[in-house]
Protein backbone atom coordinates (compact mmCIF):
# COMPACT_ATOMS: atom_id res chain seq x y z
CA UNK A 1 -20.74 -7.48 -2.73
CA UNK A 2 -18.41 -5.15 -3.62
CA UNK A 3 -14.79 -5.80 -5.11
CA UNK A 4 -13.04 -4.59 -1.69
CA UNK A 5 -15.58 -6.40 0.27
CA UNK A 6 -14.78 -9.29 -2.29
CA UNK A 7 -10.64 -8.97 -2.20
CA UNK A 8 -10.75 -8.86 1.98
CA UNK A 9 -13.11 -11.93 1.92
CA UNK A 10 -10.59 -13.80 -0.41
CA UNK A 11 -7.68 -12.00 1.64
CA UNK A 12 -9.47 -13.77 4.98
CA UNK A 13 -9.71 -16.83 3.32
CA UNK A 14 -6.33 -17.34 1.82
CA UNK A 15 -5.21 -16.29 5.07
CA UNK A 16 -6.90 -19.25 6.91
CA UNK A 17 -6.05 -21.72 4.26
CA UNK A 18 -2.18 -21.14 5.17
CA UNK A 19 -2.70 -21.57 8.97
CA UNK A 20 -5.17 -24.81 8.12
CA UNK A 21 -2.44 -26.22 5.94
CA UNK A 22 0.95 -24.34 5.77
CA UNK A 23 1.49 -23.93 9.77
CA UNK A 24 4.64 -23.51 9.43
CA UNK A 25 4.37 -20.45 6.93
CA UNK A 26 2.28 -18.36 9.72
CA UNK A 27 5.41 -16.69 10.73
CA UNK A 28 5.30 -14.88 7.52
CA UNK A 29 2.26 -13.40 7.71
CA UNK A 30 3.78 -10.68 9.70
CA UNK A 31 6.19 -9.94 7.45
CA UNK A 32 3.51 -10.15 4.23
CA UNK A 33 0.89 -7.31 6.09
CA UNK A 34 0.14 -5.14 3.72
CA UNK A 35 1.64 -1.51 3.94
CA UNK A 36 -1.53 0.80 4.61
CA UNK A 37 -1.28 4.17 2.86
CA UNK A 38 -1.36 7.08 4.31
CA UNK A 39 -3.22 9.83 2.78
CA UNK A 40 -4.11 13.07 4.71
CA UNK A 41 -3.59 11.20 8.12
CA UNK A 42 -6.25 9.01 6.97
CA UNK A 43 -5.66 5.28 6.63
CA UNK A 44 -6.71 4.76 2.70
CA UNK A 45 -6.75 0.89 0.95
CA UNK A 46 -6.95 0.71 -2.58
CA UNK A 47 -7.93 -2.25 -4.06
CA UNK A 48 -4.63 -2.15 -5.95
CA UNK A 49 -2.88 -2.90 -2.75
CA UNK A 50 -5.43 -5.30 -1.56
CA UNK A 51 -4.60 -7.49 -4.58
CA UNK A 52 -0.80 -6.86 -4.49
CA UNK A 53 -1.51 -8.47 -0.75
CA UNK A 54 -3.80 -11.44 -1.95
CA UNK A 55 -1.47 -12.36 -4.75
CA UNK A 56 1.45 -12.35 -2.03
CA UNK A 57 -0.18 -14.70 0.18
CA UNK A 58 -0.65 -16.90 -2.93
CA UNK A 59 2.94 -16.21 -3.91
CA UNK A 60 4.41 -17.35 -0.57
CA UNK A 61 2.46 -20.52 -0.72
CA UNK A 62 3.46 -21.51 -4.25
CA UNK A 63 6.78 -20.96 -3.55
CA UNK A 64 6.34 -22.92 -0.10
CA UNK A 65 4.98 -25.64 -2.30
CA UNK A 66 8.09 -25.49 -5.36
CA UNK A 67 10.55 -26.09 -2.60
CA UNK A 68 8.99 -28.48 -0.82
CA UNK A 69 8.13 -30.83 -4.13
């Protein structure tokens, strides 16, 4: 597998772990979608940005989790 393949598997999976457990943090996930690039009227993903987005979804959880203690 690839490391995109590999981020948007991890991406899909952090994603479900926050409507399984943290329901009440789904209204953010609107707010967290990633910003896709434009380059040359082409829709371009880096796998810098993919990771900025995972560790964003992790963020908002931890911090969910800090306040809620």
């Amino acid at each position: 597998m690839d490391a995109i393949q590999e981020l948007l598997s991890k991406i899909t999976a952090k994603t479900r772990e926050i409507e399984d457990n943290y329901p009440e943090l789904q209204k953010y996930l609107d707010e967290q979608r990633i910003t896709l690039p434009k380059d040359n009227n082409e829709t371009h993903i880096d796998k810098s940005s993919l990771e900025d987005y995972l560790n964003s979804l992790q963020s908002l959880i931890d911090n969910y989790e800090k306040e809620n203690k």
